[in-house]
C-alpha atoms as a PDB file:
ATOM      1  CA  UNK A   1     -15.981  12.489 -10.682  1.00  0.00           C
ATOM      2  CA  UNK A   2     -17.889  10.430  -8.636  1.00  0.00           C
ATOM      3  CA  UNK A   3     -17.200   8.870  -5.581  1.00  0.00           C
ATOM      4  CA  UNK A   4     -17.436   4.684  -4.465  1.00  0.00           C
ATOM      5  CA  UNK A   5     -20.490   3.995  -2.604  1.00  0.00           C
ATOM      6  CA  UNK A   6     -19.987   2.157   0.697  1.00  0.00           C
ATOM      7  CA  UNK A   7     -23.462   0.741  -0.121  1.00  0.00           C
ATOM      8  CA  UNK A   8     -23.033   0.361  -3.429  1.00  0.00           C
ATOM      9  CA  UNK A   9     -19.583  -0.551  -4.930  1.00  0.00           C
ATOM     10  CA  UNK A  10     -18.729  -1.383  -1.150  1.00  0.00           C
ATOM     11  CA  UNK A  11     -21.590  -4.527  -0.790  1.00  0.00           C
ATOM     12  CA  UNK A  12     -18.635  -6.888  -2.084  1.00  0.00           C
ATOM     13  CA  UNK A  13     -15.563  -5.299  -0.242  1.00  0.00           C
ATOM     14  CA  UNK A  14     -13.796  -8.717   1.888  1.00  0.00           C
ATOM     15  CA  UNK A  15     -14.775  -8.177   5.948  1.00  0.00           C
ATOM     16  CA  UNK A  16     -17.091  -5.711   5.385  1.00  0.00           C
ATOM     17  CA  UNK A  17     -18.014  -6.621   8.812  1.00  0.00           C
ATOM     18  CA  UNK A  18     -14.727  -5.322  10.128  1.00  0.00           C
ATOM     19  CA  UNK A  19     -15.129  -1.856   9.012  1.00  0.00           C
ATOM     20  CA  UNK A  20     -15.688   1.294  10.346  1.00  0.00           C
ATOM     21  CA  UNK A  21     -15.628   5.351   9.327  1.00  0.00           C
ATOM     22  CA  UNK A  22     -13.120   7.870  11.260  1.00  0.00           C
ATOM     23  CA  UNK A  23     -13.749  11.259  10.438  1.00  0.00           C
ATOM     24  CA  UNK A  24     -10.526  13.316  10.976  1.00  0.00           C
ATOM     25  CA  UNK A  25     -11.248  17.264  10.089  1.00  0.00           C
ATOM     26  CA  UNK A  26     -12.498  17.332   6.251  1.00  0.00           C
ATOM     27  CA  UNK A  27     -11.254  13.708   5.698  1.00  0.00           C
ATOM     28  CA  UNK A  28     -13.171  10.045   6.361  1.00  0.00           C
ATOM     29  CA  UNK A  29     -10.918   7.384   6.426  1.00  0.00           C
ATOM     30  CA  UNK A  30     -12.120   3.754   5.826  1.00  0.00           C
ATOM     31  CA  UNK A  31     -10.594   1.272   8.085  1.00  0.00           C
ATOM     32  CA  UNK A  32     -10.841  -2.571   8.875  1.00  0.00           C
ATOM     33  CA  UNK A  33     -10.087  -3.847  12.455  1.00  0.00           C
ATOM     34  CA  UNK A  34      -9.896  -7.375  13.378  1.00  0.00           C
ATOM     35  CA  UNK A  35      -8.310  -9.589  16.283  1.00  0.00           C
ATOM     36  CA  UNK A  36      -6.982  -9.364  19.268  1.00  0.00           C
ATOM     37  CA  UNK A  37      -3.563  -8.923  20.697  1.00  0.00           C
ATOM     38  CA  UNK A  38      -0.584  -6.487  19.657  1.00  0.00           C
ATOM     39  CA  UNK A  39      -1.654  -4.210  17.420  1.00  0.00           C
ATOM     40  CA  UNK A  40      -0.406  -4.230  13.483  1.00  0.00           C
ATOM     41  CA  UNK A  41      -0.667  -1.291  10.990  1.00  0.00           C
ATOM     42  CA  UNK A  42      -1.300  -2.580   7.268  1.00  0.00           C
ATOM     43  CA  UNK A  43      -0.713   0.254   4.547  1.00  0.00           C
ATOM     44  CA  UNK A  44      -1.839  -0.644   1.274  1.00  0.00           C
ATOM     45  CA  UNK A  45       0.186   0.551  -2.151  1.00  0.00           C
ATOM     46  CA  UNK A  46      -0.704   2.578  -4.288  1.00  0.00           C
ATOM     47  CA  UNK A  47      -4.237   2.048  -6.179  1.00  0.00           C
ATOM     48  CA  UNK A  48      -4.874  -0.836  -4.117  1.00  0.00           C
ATOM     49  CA  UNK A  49      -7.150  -0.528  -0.813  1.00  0.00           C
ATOM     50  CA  UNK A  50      -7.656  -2.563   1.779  1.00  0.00           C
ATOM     51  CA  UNK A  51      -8.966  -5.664  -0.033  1.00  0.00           C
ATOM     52  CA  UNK A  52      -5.849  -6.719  -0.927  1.00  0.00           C
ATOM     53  CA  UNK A  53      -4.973  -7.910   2.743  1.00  0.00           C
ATOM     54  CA  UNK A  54      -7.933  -9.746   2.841  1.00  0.00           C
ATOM     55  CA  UNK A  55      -6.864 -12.980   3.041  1.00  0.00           C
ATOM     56  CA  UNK A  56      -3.808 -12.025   5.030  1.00  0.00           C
ATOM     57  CA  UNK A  57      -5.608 -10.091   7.753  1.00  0.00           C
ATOM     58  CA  UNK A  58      -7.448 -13.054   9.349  1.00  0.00           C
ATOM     59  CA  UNK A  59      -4.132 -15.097   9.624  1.00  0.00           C
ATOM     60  CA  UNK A  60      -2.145 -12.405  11.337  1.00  0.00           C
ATOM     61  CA  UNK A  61      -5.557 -11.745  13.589  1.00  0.00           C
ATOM     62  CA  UNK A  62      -4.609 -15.228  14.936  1.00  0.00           C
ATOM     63  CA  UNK A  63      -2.492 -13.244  17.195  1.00  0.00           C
ATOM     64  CA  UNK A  64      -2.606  -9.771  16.732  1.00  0.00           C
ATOM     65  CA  UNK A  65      -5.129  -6.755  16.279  1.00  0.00           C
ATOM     66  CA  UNK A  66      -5.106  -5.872  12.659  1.00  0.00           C
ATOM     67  CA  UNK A  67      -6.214  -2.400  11.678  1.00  0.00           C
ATOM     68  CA  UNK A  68      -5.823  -1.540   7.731  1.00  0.00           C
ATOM     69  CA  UNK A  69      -7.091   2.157   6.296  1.00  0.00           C
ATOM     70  CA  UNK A  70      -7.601   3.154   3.018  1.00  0.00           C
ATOM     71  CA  UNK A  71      -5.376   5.415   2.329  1.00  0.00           C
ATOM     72  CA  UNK A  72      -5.858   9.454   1.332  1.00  0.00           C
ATOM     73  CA  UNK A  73      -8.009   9.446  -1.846  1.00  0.00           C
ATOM     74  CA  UNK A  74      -7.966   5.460  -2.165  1.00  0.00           C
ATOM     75  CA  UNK A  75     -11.154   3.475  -2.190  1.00  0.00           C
ATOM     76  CA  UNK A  76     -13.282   4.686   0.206  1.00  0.00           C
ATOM     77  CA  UNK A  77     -11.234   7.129   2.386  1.00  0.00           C
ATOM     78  CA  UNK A  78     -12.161  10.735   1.200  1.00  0.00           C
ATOM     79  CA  UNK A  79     -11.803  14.500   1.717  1.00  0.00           C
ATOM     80  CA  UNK A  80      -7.879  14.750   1.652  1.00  0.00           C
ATOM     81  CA  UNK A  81      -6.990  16.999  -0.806  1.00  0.00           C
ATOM     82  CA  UNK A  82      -3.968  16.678  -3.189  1.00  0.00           C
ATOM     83  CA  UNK A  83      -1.698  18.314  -1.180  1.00  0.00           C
ATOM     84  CA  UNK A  84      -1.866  15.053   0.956  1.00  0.00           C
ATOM     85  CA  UNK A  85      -0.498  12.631  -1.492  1.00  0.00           C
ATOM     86  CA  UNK A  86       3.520  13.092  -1.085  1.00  0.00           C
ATOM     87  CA  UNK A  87       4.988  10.892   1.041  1.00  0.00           C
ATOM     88  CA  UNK A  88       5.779  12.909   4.316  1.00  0.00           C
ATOM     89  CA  UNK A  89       2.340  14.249   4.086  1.00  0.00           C
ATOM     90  CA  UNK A  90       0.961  10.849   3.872  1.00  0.00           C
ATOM     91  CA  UNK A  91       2.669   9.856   6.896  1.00  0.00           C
ATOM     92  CA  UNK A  92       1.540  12.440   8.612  1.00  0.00           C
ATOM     93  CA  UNK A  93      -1.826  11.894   8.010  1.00  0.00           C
ATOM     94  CA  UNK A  94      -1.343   8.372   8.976  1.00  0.00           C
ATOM     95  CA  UNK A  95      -0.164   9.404  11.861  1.00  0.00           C
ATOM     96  CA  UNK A  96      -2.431  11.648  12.714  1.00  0.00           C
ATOM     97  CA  UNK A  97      -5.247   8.694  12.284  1.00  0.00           C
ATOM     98  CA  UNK A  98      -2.898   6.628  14.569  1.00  0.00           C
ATOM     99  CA  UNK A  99      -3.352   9.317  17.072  1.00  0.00           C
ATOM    100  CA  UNK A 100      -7.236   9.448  16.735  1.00  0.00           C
ATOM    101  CA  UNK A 101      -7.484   5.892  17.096  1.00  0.00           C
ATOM    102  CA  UNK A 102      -5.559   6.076  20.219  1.00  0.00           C
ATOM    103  CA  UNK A 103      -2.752   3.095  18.556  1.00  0.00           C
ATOM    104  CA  UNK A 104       0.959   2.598  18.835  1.00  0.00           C
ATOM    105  CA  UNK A 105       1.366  -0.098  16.633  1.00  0.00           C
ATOM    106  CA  UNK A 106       3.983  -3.135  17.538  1.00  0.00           C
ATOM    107  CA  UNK A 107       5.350  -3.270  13.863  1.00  0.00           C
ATOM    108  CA  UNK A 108       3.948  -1.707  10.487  1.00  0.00           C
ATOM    109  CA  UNK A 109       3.347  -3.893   7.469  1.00  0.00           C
ATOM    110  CA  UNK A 110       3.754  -2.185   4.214  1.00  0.00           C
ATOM    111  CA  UNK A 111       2.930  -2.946   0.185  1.00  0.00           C
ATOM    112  CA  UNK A 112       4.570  -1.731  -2.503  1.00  0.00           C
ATOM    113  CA  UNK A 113       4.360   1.949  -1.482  1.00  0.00           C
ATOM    114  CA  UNK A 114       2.994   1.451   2.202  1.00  0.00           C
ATOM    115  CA  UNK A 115       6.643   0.500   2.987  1.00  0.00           C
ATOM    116  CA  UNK A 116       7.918   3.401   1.802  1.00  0.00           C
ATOM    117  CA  UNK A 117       5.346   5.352   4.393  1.00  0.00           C
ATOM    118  CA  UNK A 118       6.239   2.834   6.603  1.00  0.00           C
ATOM    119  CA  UNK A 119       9.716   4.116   6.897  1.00  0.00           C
ATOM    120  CA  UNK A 120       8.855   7.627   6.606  1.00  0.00           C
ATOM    121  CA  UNK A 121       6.834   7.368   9.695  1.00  0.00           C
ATOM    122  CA  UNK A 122      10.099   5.550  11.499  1.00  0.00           C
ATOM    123  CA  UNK A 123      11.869   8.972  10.730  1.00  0.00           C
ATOM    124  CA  UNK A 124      10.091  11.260  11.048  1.00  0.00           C
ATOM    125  CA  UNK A 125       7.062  10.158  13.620  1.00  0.00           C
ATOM    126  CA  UNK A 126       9.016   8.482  15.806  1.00  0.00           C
ATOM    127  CA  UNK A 127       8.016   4.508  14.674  1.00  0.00           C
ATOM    128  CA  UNK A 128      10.574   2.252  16.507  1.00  0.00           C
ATOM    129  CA  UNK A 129       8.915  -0.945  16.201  1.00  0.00           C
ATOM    130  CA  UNK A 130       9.667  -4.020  13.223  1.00  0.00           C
ATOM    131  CA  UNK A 131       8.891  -2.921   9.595  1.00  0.00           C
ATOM    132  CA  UNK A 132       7.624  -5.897   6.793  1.00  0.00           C
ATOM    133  CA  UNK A 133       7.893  -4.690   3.901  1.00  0.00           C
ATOM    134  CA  UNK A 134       5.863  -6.574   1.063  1.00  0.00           C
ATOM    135  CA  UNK A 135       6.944  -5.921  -2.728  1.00  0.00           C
ATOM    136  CA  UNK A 136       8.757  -2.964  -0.990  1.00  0.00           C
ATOM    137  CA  UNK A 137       8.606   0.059  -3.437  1.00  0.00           C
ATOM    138  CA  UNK A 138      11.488   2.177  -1.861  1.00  0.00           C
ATOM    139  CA  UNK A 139      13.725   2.103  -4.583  1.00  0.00           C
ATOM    140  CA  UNK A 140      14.156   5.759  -7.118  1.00  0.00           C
ATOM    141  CA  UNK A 141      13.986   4.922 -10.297  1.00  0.00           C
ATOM    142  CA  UNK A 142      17.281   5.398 -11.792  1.00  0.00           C
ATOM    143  CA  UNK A 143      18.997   8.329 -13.316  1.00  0.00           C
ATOM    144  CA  UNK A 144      16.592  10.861 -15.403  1.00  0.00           C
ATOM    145  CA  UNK A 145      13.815   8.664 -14.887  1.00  0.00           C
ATOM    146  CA  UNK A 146      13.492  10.094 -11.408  1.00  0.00           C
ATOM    147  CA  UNK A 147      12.658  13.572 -12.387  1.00  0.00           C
ATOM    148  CA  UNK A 148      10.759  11.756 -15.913  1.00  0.00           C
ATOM    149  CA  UNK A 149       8.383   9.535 -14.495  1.00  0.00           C
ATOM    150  CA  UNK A 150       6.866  11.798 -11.777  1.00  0.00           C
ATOM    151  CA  UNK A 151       7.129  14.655 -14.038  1.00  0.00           C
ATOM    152  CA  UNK A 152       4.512  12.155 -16.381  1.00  0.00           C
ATOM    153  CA  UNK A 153       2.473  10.923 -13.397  1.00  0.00           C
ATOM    154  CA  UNK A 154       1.827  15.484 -12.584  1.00  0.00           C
ATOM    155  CA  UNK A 155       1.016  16.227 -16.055  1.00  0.00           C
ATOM    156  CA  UNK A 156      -1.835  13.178 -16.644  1.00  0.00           C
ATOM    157  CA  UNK A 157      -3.474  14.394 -12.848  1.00  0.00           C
ATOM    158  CA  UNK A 158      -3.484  17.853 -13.493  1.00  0.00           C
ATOM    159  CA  UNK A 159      -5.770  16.821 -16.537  1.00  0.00           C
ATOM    160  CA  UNK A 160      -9.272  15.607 -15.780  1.00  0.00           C
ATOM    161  CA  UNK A 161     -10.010  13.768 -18.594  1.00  0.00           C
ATOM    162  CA  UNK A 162      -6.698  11.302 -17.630  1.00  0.00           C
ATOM    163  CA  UNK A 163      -8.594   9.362 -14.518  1.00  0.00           C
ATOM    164  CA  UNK A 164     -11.810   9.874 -16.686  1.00  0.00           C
ATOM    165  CA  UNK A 165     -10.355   8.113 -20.040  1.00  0.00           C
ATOM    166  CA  UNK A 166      -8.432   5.271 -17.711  1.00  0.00           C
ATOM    167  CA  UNK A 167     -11.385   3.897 -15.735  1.00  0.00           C
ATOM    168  CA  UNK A 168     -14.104   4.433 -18.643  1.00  0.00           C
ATOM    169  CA  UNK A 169     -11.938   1.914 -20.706  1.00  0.00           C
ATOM    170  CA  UNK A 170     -10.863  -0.048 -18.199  1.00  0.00           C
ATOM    171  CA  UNK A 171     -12.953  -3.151 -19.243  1.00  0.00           C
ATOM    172  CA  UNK A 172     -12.774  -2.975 -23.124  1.00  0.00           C
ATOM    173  CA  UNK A 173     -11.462  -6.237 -24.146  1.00  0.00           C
ATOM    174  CA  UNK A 174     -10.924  -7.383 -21.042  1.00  0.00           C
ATOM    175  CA  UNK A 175      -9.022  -4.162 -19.771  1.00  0.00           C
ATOM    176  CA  UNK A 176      -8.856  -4.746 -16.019  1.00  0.00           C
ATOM    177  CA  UNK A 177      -7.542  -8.342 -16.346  1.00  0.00           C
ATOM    178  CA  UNK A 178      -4.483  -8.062 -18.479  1.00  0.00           C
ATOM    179  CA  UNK A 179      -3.326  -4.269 -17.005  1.00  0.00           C
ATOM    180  CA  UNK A 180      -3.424  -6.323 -13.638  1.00  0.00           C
ATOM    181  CA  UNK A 181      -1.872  -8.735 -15.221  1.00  0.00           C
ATOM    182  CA  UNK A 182       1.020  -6.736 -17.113  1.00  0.00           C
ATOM    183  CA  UNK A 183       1.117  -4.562 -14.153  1.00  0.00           C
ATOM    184  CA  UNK A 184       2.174  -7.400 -11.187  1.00  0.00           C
ATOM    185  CA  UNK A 185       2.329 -10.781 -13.071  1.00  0.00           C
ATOM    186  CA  UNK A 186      -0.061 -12.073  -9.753  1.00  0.00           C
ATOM    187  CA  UNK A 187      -2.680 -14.436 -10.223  1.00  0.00           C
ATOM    188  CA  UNK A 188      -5.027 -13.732  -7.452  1.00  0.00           C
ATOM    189  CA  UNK A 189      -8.559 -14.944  -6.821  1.00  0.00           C
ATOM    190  CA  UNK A 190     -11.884 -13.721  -8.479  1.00  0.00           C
ATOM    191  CA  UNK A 191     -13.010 -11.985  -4.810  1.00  0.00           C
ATOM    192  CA  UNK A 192      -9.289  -9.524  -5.244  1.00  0.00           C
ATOM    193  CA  UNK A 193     -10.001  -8.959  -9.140  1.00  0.00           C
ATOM    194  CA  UNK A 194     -13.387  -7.899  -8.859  1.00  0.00           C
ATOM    195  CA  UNK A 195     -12.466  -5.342  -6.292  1.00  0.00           C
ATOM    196  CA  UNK A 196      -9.356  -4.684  -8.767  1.00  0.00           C
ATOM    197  CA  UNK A 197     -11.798  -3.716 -11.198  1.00  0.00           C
ATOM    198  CA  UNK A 198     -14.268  -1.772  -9.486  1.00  0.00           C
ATOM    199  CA  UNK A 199     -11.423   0.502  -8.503  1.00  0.00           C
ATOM    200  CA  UNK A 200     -10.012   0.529 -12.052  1.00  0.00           C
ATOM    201  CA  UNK A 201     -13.385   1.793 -13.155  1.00  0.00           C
ATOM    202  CA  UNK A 202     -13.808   4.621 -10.223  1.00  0.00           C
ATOM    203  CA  UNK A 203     -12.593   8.091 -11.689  1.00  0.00           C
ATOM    204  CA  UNK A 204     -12.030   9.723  -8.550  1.00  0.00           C
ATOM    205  CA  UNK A 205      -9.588   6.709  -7.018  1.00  0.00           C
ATOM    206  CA  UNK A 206      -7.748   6.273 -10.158  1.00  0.00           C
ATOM    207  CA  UNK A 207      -6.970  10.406  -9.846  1.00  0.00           C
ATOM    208  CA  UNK A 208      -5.630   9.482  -6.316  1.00  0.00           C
ATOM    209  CA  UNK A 209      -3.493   6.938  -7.544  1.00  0.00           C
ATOM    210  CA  UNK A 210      -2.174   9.733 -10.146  1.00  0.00           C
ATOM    211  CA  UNK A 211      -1.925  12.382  -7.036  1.00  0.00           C
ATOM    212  CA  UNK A 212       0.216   9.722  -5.088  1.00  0.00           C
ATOM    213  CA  UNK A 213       2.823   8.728  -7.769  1.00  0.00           C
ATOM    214  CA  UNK A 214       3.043  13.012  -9.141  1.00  0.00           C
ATOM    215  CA  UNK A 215       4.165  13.571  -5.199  1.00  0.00           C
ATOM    216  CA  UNK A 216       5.968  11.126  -4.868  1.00  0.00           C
ATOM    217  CA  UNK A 217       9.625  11.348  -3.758  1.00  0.00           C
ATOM    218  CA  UNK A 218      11.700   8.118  -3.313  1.00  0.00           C
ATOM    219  CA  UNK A 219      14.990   9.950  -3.700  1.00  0.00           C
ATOM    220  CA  UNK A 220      14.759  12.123  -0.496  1.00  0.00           C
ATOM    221  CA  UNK A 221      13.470   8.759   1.562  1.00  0.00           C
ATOM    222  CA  UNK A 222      16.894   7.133  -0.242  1.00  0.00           C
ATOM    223  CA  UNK A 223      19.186   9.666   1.231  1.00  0.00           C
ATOM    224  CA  UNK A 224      18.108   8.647   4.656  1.00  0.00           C
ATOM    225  CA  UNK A 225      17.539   5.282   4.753  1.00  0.00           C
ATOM    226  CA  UNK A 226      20.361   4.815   6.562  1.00  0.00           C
ATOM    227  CA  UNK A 227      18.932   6.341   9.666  1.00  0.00           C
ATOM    228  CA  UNK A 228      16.399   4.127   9.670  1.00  0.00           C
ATOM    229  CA  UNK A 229      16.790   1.988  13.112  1.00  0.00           C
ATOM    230  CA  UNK A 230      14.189  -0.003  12.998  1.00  0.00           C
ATOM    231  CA  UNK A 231      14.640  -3.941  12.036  1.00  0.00           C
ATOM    232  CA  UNK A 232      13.188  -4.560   8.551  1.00  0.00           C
ATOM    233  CA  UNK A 233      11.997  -7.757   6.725  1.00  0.00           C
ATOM    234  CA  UNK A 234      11.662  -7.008   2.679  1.00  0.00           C
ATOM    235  CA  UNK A 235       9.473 -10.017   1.510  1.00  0.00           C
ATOM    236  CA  UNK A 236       9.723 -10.175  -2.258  1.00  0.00           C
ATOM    237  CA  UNK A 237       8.200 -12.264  -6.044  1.00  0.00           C
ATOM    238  CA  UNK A 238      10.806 -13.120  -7.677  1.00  0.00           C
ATOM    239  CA  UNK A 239       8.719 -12.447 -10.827  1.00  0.00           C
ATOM    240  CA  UNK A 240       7.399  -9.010  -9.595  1.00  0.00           C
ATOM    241  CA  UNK A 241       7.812  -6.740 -12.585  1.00  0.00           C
ATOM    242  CA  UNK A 242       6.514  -3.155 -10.845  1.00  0.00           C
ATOM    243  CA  UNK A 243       9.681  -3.429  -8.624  1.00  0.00           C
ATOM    244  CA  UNK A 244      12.377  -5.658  -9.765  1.00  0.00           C
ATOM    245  CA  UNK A 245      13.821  -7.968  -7.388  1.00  0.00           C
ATOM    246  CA  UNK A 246      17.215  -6.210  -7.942  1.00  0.00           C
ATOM    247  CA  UNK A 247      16.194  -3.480  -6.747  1.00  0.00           C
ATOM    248  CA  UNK A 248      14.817  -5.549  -3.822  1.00  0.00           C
ATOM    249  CA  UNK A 249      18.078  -6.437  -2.963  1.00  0.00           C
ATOM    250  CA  UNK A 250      19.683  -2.515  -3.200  1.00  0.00           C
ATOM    251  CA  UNK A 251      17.145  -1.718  -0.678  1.00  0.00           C
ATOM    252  CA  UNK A 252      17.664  -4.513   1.894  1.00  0.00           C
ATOM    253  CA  UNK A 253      22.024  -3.104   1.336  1.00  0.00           C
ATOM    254  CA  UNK A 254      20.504   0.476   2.082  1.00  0.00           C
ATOM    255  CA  UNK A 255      18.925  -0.083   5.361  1.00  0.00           C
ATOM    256  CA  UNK A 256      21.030  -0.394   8.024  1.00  0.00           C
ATOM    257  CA  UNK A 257      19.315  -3.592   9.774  1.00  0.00           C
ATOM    258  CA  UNK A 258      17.451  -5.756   7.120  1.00  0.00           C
ATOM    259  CA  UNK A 259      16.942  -8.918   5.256  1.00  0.00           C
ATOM    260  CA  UNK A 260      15.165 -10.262   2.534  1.00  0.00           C
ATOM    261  CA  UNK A 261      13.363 -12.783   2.028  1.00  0.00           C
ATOM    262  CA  UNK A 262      12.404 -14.094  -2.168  1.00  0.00           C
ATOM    263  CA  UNK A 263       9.257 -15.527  -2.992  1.00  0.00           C
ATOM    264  CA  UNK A 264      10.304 -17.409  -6.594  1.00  0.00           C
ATOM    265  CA  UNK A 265       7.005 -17.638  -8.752  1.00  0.00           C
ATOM    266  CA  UNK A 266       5.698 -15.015  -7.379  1.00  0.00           C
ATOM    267  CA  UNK A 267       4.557 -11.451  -8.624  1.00  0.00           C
ATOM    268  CA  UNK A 268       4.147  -8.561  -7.380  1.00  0.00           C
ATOM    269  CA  UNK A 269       1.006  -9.324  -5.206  1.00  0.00           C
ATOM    270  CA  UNK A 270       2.428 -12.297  -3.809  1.00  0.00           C
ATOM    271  CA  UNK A 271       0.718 -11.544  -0.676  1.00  0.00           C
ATOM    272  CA  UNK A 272      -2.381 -12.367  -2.282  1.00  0.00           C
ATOM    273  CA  UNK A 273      -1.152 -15.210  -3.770  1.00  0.00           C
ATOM    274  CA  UNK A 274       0.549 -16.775  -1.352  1.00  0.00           C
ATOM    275  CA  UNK A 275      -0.995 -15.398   2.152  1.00  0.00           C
ATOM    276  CA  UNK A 276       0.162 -18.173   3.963  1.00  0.00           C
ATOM    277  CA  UNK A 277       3.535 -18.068   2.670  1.00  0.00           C
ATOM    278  CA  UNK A 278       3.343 -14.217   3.647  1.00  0.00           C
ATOM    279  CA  UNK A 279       1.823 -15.040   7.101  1.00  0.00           C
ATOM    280  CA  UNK A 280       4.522 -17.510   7.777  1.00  0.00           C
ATOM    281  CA  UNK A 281       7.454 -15.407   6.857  1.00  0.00           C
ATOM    282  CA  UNK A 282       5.823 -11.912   9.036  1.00  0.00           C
ATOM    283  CA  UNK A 283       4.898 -13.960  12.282  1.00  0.00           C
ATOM    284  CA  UNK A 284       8.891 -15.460  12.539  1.00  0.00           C
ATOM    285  CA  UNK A 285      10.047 -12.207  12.301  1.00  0.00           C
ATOM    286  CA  UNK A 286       8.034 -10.759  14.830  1.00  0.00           C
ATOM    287  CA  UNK A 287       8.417 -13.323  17.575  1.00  0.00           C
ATOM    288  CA  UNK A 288      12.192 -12.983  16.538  1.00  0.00           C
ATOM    289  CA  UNK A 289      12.063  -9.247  16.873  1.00  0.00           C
ATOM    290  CA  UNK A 290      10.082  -9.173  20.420  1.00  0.00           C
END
């Protein structure tokens, strides 16, 4: 499977002036830096990359260094190998970029399945600071779906041809549009979908989406979420159909210091919808939480 070219697929990545390579033993992370001030972690969900704060970075830059990776097997991070993609392991190789870098972050901002490493690096790497977490994916799915879904997610990457057959059909019909579409009911702007796409299409990220969700393991992050210290803001769409707002609300009861905050018309990218909105919401809690 072949890899996404920086100078190739990469020419119409948002910022490309704000990024840089870290190599960290076999792995190269991507990451975007911009700002000044307190420093804020942005993890991405899963699939995504670090396009999809691009419209969000420069607002919270107004005050704060931003610093966004790609991360393990996403975009145009490589060299992890599978055994990276569960969730403590991801936090720990976050962390371990954290420690490269030399950055303590004043408050992590998570999507979809960046808050759930979000709070794994509160408990287990020793995070204290504020936690946002955007279309928060922290809830199990219920009941034999738990052990169902990532039992699907194992089979499909242990097979090849899966990633191969997903992003090689990707644009018949108008693929990439309506699975984004069915996938998050967001609307977001022809610079976001194009970089949508050109994931989509990429064999090799599409397998690390598939490595993240087989590993993945809400139900042991459930049984201690309420450890978690650490204040936490869950902004939510109210339309998001990846992670029902219901289930929104069962994590904000879970966690022993949080709120939540709705977004109605809004899907489950409604930080690329509505960045301002987003912005707004992540900069009162923060001055709040100082």
């Amino acid at each position: 499977m072949s890899r996404l070219d920086w100078e190739r697929e990469g020419l119409i990545w948002p910022h490309r002036e704000a990024s840089d390579f870290v190599t960290l033993g076999k792995a190269r992370w991507h990451v975007q830096r911009m700002g000044s001030g307190p420093p804020l972690l942005l993890l991405h969900g899963t699939g995504a990359s670090v396009h999809s704060w691009r419209d969000l970075m420069p607002l919270l830059a107004r005050d704060y260094t931003v610093i966004a990776p790609d991360l393990p097997r996403h975009a145009f991070t490589t060299g992890h190998d599978a055994y990276a993609m569960s969730l403590p392991a991801m936090a720990g190789e976050v962390a371990g970029l954290l420690k490269t870098l030399e950055l303590e972050p004043a408050a992590i901002i998570g999507h979809s399945a960046g808050s759930a490493i979000a709070l794994q690096l509160a408990l287990a790497h020793g995070f204290g600071g504020p936690i946002v977490g955007l279309s928060a994916a922290l809830r199990p799915f219920p009941g034999p779906l738990a052990q169902i879904y990532p039992a699907i997610a194992k089979a499909m990457f242990v097979n090849p041809l899966v990633p191969r057959l997903f992003s090689g059909t990707i644009d018949w019909a108008g693929g990439a549009r309506r699975f984004l579409w069915r996938s998050t009911a967001s609307r977001i702007d022809p610079a976001g979908f194009e970089c949508y796409r050109t994931l989509f299409k990429n064999a090799e990220h599409a397998g690390g989406g598939l490595a993240m969700m087989a590993n993945w393991d809400l139900p042991s992050l459930r049984a201690r979420m309420d450890e978690v210290a650490n204040p936490v803001l869950l902004v939510h769409g109210a339309k998001d159909p990846a992670i029902p707002l219901g289930w929104a609300k069962d994590a904000a009861g879970w966690l022993p210091d949080a709120r939540l905050e709705v977004l109605p018309g809004l899907g489950h990218l409604a930080h690329e919808e509505a960045p301002e909105k987003a912005a707004a919401l992540i900069a009162d809690f923060l001055v709040a939480k100082r």
